[in-house]
Protein backbone atom coordinates (compact mmCIF):
# COMPACT_ATOMS: atom_id res chain seq x y z
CA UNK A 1 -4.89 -47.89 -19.54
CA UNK A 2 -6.55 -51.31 -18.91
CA UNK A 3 -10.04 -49.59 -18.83
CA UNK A 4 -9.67 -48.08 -22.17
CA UNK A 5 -7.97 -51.27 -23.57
CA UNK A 6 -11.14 -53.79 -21.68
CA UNK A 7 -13.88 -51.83 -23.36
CA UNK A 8 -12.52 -51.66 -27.22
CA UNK A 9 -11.81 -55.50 -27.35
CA UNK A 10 -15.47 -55.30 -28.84
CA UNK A 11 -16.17 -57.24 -32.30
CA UNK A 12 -16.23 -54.49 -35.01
CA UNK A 13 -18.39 -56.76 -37.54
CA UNK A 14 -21.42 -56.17 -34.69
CA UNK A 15 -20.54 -52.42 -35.29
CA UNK A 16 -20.91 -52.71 -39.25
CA UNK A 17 -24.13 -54.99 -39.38
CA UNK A 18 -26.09 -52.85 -37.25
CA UNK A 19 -25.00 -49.68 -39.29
CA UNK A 20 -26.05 -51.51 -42.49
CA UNK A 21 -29.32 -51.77 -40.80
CA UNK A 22 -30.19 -48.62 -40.21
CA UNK A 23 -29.43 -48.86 -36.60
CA UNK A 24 -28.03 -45.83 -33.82
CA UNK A 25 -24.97 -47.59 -32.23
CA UNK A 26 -21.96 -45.70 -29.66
CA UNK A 27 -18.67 -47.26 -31.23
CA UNK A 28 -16.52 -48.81 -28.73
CA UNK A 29 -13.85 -46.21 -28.90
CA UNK A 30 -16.07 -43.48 -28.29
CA UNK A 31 -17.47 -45.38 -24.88
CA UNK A 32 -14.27 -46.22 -23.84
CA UNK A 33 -13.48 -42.31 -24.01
CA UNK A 34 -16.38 -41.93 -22.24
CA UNK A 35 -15.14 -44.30 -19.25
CA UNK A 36 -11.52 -42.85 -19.13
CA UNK A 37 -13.10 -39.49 -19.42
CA UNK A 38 -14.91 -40.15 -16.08
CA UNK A 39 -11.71 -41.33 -14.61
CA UNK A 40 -9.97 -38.20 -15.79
CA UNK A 41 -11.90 -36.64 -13.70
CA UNK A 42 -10.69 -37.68 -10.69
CA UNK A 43 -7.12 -38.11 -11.41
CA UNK A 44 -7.40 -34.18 -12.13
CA UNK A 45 -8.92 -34.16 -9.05
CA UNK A 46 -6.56 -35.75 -6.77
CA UNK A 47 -4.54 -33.30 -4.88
CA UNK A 48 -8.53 -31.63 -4.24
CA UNK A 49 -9.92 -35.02 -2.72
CA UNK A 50 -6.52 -35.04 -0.75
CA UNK A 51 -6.64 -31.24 0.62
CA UNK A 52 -10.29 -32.26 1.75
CA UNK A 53 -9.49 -35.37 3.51
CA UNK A 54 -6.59 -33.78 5.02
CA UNK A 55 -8.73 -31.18 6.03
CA UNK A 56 -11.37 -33.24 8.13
CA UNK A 57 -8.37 -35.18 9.06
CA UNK A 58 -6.96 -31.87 10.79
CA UNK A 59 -10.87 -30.94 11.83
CA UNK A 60 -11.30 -34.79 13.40
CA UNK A 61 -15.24 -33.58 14.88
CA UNK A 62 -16.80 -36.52 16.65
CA UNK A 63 -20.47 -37.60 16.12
CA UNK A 64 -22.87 -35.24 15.96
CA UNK A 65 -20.44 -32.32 16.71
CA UNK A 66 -18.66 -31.95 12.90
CA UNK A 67 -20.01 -28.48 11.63
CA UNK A 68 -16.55 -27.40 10.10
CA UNK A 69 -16.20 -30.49 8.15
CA UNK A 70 -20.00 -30.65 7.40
CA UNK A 71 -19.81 -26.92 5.76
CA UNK A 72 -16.54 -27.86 4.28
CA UNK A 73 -18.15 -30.01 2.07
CA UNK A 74 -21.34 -28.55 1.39
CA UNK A 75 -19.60 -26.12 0.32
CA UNK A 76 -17.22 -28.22 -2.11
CA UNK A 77 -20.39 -29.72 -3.45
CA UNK A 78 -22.24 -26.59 -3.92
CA UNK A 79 -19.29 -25.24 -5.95
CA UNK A 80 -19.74 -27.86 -8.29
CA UNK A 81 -23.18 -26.99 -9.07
CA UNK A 82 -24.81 -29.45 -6.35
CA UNK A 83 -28.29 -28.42 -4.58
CA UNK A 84 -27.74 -28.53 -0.93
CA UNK A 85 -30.18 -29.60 1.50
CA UNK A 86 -28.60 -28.79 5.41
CA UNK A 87 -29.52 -30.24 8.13
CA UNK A 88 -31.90 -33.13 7.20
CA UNK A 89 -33.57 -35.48 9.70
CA UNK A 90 -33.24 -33.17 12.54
CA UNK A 91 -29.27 -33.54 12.79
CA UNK A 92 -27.43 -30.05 12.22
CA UNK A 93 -24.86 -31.64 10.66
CA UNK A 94 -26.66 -34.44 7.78
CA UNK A 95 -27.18 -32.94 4.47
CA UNK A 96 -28.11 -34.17 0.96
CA UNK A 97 -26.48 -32.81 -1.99
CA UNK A 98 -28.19 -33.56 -5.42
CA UNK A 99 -27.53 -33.38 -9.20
CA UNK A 100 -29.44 -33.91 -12.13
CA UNK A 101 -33.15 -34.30 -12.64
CA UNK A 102 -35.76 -37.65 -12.33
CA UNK A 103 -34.84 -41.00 -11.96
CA UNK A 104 -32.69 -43.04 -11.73
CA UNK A 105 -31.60 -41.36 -8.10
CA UNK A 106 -28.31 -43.06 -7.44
CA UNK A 107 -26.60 -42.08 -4.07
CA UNK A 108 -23.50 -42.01 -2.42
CA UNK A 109 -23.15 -42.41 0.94
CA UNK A 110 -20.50 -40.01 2.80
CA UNK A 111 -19.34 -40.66 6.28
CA UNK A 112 -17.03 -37.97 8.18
CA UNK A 113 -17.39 -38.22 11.97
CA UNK A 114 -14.15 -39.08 13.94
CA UNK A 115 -13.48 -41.28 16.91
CA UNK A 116 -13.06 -39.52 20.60
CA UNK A 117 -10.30 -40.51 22.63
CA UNK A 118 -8.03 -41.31 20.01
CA UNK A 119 -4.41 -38.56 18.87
CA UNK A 120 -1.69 -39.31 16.35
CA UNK A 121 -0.21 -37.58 14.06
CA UNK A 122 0.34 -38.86 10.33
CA UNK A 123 3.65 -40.27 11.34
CA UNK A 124 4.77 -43.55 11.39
CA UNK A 125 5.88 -43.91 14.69
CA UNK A 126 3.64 -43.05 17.97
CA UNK A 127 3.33 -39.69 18.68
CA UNK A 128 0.24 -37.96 20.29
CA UNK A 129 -1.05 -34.44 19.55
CA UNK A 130 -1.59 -33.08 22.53
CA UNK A 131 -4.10 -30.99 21.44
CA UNK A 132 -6.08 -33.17 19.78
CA UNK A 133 -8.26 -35.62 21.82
CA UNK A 134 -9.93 -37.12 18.76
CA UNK A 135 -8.61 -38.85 15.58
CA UNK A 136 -9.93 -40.42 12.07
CA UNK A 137 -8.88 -44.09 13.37
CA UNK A 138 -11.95 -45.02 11.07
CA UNK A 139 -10.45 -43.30 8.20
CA UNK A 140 -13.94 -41.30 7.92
CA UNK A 141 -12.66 -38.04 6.23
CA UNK A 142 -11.40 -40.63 3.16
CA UNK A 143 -14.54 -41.90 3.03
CA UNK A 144 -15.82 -38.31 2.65
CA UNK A 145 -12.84 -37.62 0.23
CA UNK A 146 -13.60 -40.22 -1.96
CA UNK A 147 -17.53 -40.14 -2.06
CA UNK A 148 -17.01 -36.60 -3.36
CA UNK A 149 -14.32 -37.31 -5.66
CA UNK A 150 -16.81 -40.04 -7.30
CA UNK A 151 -20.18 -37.98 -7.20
CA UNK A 152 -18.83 -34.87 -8.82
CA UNK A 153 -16.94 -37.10 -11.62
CA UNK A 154 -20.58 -38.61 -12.23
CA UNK A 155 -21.95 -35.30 -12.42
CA UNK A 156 -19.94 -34.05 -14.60
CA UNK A 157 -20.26 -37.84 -17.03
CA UNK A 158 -24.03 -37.27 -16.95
CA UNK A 159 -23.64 -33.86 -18.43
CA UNK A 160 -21.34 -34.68 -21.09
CA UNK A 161 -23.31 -37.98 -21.81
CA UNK A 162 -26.91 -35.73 -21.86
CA UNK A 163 -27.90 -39.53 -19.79
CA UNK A 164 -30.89 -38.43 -17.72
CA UNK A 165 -30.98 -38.96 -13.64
CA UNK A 166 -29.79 -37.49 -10.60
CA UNK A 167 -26.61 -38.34 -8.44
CA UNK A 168 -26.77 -37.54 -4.80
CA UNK A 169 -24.44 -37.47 -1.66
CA UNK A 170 -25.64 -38.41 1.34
CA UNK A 171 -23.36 -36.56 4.29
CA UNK A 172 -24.15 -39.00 7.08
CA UNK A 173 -22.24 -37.87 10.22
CA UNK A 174 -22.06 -39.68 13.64
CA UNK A 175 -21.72 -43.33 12.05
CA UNK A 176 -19.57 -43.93 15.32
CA UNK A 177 -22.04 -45.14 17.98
CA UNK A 178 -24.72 -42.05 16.73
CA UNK A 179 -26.36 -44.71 14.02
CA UNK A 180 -27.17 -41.38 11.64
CA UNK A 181 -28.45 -43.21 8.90
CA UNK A 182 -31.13 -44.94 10.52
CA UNK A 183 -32.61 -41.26 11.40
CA UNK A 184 -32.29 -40.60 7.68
CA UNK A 185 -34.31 -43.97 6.93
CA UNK A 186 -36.83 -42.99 9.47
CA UNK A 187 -37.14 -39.62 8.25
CA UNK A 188 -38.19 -41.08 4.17
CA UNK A 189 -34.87 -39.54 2.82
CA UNK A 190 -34.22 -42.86 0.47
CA UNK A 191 -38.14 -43.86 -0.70
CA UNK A 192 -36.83 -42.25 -4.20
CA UNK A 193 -33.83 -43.79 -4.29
CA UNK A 194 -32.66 -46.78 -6.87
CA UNK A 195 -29.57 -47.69 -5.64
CA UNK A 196 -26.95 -46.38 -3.07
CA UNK A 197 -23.15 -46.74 -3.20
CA UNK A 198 -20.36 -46.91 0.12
CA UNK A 199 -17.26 -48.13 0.99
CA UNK A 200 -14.79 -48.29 3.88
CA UNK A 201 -11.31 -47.50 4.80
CA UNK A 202 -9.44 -50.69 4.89
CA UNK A 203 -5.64 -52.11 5.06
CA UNK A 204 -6.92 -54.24 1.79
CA UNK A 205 -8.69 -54.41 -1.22
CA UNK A 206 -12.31 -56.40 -1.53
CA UNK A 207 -15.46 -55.96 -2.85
CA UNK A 208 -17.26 -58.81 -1.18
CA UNK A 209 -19.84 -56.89 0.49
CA UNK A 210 -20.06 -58.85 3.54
CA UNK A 211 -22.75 -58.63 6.15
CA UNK A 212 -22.46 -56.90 9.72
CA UNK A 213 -23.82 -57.10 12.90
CA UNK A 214 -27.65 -55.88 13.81
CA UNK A 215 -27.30 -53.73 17.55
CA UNK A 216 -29.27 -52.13 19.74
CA UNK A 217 -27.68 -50.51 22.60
CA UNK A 218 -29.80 -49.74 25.33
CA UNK A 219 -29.21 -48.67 29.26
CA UNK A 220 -31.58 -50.04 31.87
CA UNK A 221 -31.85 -47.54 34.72
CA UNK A 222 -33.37 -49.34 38.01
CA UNK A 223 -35.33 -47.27 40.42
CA UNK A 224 -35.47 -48.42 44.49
CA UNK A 225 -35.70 -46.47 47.85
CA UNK A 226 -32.71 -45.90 50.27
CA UNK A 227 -31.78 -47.10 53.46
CA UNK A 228 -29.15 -47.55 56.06
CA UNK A 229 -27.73 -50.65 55.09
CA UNK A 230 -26.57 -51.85 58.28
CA UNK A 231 -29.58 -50.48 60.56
CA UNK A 232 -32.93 -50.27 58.41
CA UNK A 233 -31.65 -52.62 55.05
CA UNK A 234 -35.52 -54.06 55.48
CA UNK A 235 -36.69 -50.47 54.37
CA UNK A 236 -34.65 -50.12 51.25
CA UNK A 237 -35.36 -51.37 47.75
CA UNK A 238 -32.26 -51.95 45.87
CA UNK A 239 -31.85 -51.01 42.70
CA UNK A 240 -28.26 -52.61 42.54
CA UNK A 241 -30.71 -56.09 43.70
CA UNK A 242 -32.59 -54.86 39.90
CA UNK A 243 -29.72 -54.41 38.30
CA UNK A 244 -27.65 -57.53 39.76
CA UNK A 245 -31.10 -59.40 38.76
CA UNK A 246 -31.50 -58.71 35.57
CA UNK A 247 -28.03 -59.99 34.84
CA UNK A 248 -28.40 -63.22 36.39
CA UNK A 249 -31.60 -63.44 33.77
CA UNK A 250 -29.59 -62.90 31.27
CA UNK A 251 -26.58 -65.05 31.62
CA UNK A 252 -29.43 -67.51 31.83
CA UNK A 253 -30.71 -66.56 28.42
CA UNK A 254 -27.22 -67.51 26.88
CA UNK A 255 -28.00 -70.98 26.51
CA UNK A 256 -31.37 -70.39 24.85
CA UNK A 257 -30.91 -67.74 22.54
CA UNK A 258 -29.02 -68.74 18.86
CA UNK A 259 -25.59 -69.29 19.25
CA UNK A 260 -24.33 -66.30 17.23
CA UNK A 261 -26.21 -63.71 19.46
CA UNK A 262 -23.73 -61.38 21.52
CA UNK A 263 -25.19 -59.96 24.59
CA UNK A 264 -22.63 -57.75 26.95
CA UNK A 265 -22.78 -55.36 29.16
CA UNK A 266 -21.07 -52.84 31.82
CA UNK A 267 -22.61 -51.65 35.10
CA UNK A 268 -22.95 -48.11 34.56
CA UNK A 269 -23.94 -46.76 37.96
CA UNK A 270 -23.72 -49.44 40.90
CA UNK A 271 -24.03 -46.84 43.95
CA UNK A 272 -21.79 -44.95 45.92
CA UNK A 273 -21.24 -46.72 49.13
CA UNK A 274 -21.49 -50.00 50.97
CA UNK A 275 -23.58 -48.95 53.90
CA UNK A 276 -26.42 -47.30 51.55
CA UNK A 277 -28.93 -49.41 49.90
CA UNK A 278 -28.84 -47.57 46.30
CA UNK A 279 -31.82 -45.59 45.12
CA UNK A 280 -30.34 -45.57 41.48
CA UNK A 281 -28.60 -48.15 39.70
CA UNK A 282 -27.79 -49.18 35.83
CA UNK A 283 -26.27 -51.02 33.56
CA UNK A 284 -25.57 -50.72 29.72
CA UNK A 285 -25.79 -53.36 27.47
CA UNK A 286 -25.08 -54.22 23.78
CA UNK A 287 -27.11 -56.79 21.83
CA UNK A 288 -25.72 -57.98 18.81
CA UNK A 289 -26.85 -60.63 15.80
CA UNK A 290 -26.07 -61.57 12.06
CA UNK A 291 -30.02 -60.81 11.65
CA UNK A 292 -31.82 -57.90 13.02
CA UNK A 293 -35.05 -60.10 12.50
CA UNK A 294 -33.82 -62.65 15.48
CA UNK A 295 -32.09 -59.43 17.08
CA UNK A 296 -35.63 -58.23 17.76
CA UNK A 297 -36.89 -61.31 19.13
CA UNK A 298 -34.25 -61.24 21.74
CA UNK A 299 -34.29 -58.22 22.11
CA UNK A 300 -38.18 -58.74 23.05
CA UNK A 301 -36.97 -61.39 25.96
CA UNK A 302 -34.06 -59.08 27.15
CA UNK A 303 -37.08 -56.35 28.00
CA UNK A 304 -39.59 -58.32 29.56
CA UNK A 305 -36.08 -60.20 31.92
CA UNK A 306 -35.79 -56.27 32.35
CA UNK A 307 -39.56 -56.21 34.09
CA UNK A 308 -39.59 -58.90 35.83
CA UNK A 309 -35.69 -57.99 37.55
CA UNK A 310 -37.93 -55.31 39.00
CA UNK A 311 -40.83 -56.92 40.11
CA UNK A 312 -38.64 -59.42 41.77
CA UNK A 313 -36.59 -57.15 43.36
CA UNK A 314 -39.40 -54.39 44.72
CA UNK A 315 -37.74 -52.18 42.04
CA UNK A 316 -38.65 -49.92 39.21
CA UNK A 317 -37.31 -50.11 35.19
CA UNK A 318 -36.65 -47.61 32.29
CA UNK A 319 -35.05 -48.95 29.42
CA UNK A 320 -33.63 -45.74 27.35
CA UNK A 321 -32.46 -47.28 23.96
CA UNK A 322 -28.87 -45.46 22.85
CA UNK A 323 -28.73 -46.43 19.42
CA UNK A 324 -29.35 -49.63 17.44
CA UNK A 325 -28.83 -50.64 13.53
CA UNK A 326 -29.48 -53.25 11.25
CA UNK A 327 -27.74 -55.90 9.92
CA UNK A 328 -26.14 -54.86 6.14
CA UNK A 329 -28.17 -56.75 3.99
CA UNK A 330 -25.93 -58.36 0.88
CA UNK A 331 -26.37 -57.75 -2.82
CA UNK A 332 -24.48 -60.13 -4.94
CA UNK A 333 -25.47 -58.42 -8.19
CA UNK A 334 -24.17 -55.62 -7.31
CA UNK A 335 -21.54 -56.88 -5.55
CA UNK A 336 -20.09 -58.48 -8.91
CA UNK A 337 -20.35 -54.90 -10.61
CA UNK A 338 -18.26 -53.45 -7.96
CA UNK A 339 -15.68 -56.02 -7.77
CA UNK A 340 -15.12 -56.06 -12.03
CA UNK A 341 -14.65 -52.45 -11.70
CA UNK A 342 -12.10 -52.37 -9.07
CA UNK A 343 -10.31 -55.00 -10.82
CA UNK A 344 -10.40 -52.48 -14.00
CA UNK A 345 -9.07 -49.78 -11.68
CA UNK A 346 -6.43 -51.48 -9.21
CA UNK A 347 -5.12 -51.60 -5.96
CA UNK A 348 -2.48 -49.10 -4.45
CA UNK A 349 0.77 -48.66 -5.29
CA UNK A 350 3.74 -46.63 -3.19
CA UNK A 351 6.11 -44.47 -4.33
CA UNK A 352 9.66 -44.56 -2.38
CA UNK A 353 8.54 -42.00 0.80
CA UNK A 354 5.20 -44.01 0.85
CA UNK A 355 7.23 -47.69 0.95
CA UNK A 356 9.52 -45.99 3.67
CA UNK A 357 6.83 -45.08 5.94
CA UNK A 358 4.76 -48.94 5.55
CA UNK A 359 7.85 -50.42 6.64
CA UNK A 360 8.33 -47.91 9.09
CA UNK A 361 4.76 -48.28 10.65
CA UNK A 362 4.93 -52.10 10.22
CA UNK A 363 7.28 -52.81 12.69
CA UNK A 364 4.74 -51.77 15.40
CA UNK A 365 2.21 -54.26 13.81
CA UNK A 366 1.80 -57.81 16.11
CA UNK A 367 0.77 -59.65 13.13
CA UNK A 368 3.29 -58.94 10.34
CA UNK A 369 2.24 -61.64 7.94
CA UNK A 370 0.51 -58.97 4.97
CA UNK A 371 3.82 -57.31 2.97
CA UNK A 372 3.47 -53.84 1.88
CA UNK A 373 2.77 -55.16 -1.76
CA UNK A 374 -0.54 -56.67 -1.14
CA UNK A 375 -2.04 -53.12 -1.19
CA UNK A 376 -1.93 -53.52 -4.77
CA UNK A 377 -3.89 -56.60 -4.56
CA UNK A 378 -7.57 -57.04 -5.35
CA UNK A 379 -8.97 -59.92 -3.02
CA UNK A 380 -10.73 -62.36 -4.37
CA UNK A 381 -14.96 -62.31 -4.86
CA UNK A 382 -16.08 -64.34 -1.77
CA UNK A 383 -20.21 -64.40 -1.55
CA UNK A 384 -20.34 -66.49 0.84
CA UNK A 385 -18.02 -64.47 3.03
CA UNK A 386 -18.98 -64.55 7.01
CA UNK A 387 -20.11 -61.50 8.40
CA UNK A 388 -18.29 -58.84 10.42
CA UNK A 389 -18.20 -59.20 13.88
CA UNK A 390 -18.78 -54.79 13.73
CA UNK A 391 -21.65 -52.85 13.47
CA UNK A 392 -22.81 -49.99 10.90
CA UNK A 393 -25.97 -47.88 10.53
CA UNK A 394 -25.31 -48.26 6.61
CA UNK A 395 -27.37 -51.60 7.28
CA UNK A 396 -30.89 -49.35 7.89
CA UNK A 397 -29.73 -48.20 4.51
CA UNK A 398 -29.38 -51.60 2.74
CA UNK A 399 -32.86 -53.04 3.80
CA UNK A 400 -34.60 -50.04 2.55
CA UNK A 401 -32.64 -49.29 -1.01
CA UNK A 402 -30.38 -52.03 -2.69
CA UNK A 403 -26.88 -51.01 -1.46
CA UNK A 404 -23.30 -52.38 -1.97
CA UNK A 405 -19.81 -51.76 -0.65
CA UNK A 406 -16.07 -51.87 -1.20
CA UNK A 407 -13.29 -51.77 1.02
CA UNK A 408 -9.70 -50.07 -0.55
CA UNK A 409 -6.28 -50.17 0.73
CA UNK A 410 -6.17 -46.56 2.66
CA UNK A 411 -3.85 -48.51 5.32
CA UNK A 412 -0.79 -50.50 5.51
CA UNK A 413 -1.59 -54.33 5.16
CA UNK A 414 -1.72 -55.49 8.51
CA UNK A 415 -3.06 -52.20 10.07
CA UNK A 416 -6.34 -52.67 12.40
CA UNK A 417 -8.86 -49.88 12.45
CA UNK A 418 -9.97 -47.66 15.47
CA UNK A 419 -5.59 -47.62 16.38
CA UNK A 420 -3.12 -44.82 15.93
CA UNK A 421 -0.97 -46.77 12.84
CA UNK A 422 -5.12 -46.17 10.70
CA UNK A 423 -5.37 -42.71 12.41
CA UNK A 424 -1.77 -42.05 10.99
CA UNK A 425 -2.34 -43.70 7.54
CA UNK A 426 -5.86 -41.69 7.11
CA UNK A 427 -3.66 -38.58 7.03
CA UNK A 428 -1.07 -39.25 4.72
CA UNK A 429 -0.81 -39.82 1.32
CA UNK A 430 -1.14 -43.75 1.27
CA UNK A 431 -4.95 -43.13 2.90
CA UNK A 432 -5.44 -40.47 0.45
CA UNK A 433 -4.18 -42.81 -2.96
CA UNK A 434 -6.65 -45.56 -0.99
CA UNK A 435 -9.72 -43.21 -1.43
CA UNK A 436 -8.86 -42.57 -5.05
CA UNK A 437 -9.36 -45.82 -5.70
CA UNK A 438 -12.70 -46.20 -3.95
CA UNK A 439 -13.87 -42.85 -6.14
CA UNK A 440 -13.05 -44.25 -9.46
CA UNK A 441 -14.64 -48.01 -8.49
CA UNK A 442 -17.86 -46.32 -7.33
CA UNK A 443 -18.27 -43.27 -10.11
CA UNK A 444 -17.62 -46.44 -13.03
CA UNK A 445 -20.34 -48.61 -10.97
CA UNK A 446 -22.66 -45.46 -10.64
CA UNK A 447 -22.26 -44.58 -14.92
CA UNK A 448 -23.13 -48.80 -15.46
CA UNK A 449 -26.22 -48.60 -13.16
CA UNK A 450 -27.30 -45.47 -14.68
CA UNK A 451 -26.87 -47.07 -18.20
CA UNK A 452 -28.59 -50.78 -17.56
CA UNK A 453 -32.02 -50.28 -15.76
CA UNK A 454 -32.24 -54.32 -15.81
CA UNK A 455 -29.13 -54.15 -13.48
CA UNK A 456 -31.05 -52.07 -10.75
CA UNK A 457 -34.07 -54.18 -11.75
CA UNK A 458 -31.96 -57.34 -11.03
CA UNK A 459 -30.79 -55.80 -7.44
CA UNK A 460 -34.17 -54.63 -6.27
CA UNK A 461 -35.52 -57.87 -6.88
CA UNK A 462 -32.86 -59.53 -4.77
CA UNK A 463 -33.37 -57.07 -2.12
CA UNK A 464 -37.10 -58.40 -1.89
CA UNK A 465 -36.15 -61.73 -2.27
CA UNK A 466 -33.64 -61.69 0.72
CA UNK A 467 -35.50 -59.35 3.13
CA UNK A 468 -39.04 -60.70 2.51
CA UNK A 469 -42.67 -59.24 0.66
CA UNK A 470 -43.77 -58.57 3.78
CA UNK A 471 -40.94 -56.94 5.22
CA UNK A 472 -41.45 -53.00 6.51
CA UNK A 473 -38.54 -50.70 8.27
CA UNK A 474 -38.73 -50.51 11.89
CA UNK A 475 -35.87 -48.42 13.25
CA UNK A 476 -34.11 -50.17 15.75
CA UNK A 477 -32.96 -46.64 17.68
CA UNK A 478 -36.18 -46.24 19.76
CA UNK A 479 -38.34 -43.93 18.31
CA UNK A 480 -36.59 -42.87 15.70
CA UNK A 481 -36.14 -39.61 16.29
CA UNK A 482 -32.09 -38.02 16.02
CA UNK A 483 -31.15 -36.91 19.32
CA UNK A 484 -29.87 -33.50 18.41
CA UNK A 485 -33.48 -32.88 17.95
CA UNK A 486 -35.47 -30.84 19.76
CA UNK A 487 -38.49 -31.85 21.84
CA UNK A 488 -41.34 -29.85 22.93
């Protein structure tokens, strides 16, 4: 195995001069059975990880609405030993599952919410469950797979290692448009945390870590007075006028703000007829940026455009914020860690039925220029790798706690997410080989950072250095507060 084979290429006269001196050293053959122990693990653990991703695959609960797969694994955590806390941050469906005792506190971030609107089944070729009007298009329950395949393989490590710390699992639902994890940031669920651990569902492998987009989605509802519009227009107010105003200001704003800002928007609610001046009237809009420090500032602009769209137009303005996250803030030290380990570990590899069904599925594809083999491929480190154009609440989570992610090969090569081939892929055995991989990357990173405190020393002091001394959370969701919560 090229992990037990890495680790014992260690000079044996350092061995012998530090037993001649009296000194307590771990021989390199016992750590390297240590490592593959840890990887044992999971490989014993494989066809479990798959049922449960196969499970939530079948389950496919959108945001805020996945109790089944929620309990399904609380329950495959608690089985293990895990102490379960349900229903953290207000949200019926978060929990926290922890191991071990004191610090370090590393976590693992789970994700298992799936997409509405989407049906496939894990077939290569388009066909729609009719009774299914969601899918995993995100590849969510792998994510969940693997984050459980790593933290109970870490569990088990620091038992058999007597290394002292606690490993935790962070089941984060409605990642899709809810922003959960910002409501868990809000809430103080990470102030003890050292370090915390992701990945993603991909159609390759990387460990570059880049950046995302900082949103805030917010509706602006416009409040006017109705009228016959052909007879008494002069004693309406039109809140269409607001509405109609407000984006005039800001297709104005284009031009002024920083050229990588994204500002769009649909009109939710434009009235119901012509010949009535409308009483109600919104429109939703989506601000994006690489920063969420400049994504406030225009943010700040877009509301007061907002106010004076009403004062202009005899109109009133509410501005209800849906959801907003920060940007994922980059750690390059851990970002190396993660990308030597999956190196150590490898991409994906397909047996025949597996090659049959990329080549299969491929012939749908557009763009057919990645070949089936480059899922064994490990991309090479980029840090200074653009950021996505997408958005994730696992940013409120990086500027809080040092964080770093990996993507794996769970798709085809060539496969886009949020589309039926990734919905098909997340249920067969290709997506379920792809989490593997992410379990055993993320349980060998989790065992180094548990063993090195100067390597979470080294990515704490990073995380200041990028995000400023001064810097202090402000969630970017309104007030903060989950909306499954209730409200006197």
């Amino acid at each position: 195995m090229l992990i037990r084979s890495s680790l014992t290429q260690w000079l044996s006269p350092l061995t012998l001069t530090a037993a001649l001196c009296g000194l307590s050293v771990v021989l390199p053959e016992a750590a390297a059975d240590k490592t593959a122990s840890l990887l044992d693990s999971i490989d014993q653990r494989q066809q479990q990880n798959a049922d449960i991703a196969k499970t939530l695959w079948d389950y496919a609960e959108i945001s805020f609405q996945e109790e089944r797969s929620s309990e399904r694994l609380q329950q495959e955590l608690k089985a293990e030993g895990f102490d379960i806390e349900a229903g953290v941050a207000d949200m019926p469906t978060a929990f926290i599952a922890s191991y071990g005792k004191g610090g370090p506190v590393i976590a693992i971030l789970a994700e298992f919410d799936a997409l509405p609107g989407i049906s496939q089944a894990a077939t290569p070729t388009r066909q729609v469950l009719e009774h299914k009007h969601a899918g995993h298009a995100c590849g969510h329950n792998l994510f969940a797979a693997g984050s459980l395949g790593a933290a109970i393989a870490v569990k088990e490590w620091l038992d058999k290692s007597g290394t002292k710390g606690t490993i935790r699992v962070y089941g984060t639902p409605a990642e899709e448009g809810g922003g959960a994890k910002a409501y868990f940031v809000n809430s103080g669920l990470f102030e003890d945390v050292d370090i915390a651990l992701h990945w993603h569902p991909a159609d390759s492998n990387d460990a570059s870590n880049p950046s995302s987009m900082a949103i805030i989605a917010a509706k602006f509802a416009f409040s006017g007075y109705s009228a016959h519009a052909a007879n008494t227009p002069h004693h309406g107010r039109s809140a269409l006028d607001g509405v109609e105003a407000f984006n005039y200001m800001i297709n104005l704003m284009r031009e002024h703000v920083p050229s990588d800002t994204r500002m769009h928007y649909v009109i939710s609610d434009g009235g119901k007829a012509p010949n009535v001046v409308p009483d109600k009237a919104e429109v939703y809009y989506f601000f994006r940026h690489p920063d969420s420090r400049t994504l406030l500032k225009v943010w700040e602009r877009a509301q007061e455009a907002a106010k004076g769209a009403a004062m202009g137009t005899g109109t009133e303005v509410e501005v209800k914020v849906d959801g907003g996250v920060y940007n994922v803030m980059r750690n390059d030290t851990l970002a190396q860690v993660v990308d030597k380990h999956l190196r150590d570990v490898g991409g994906v590899t397909y047996n025949n039925a597996e090659k049959s069904f990329a080549n299969t599925i491929r012939k749908s594809f557009h763009n057919q220029t990645a070949t089936i083999e480059s899922a064994a491929e490990i991309a090479p480190l980029d840090l200074n790798i653009k950021p996505r154009a997408g958005s994730t609440d696992v940013g409120d989570v990086s500027w809080v706690v040092p964080t770093v992610g990996l993507y794996t090969a769970t798709w085809v090569p060539g496969t886009t997410p949020h589309s039926w081939q990734s919905t098909a892929a997340s249920g067969h055995s290709i997506g379920f080989k792809g989490a593997q991989v992410a379990a055993k990357v993320m349980a060998l990173t989790a065992k180094e950072l548990f063993e090195k405190p100067a390597l979470r020393k080294a990515a704490k002091a990073e995380l200041d250095r990028r995000r400023g001394k001064d810097f202090k959370y402000k969630p970017l969701v309104g007030d903060g507060i989950a909306p499954t919560a209730k409200r006197d």
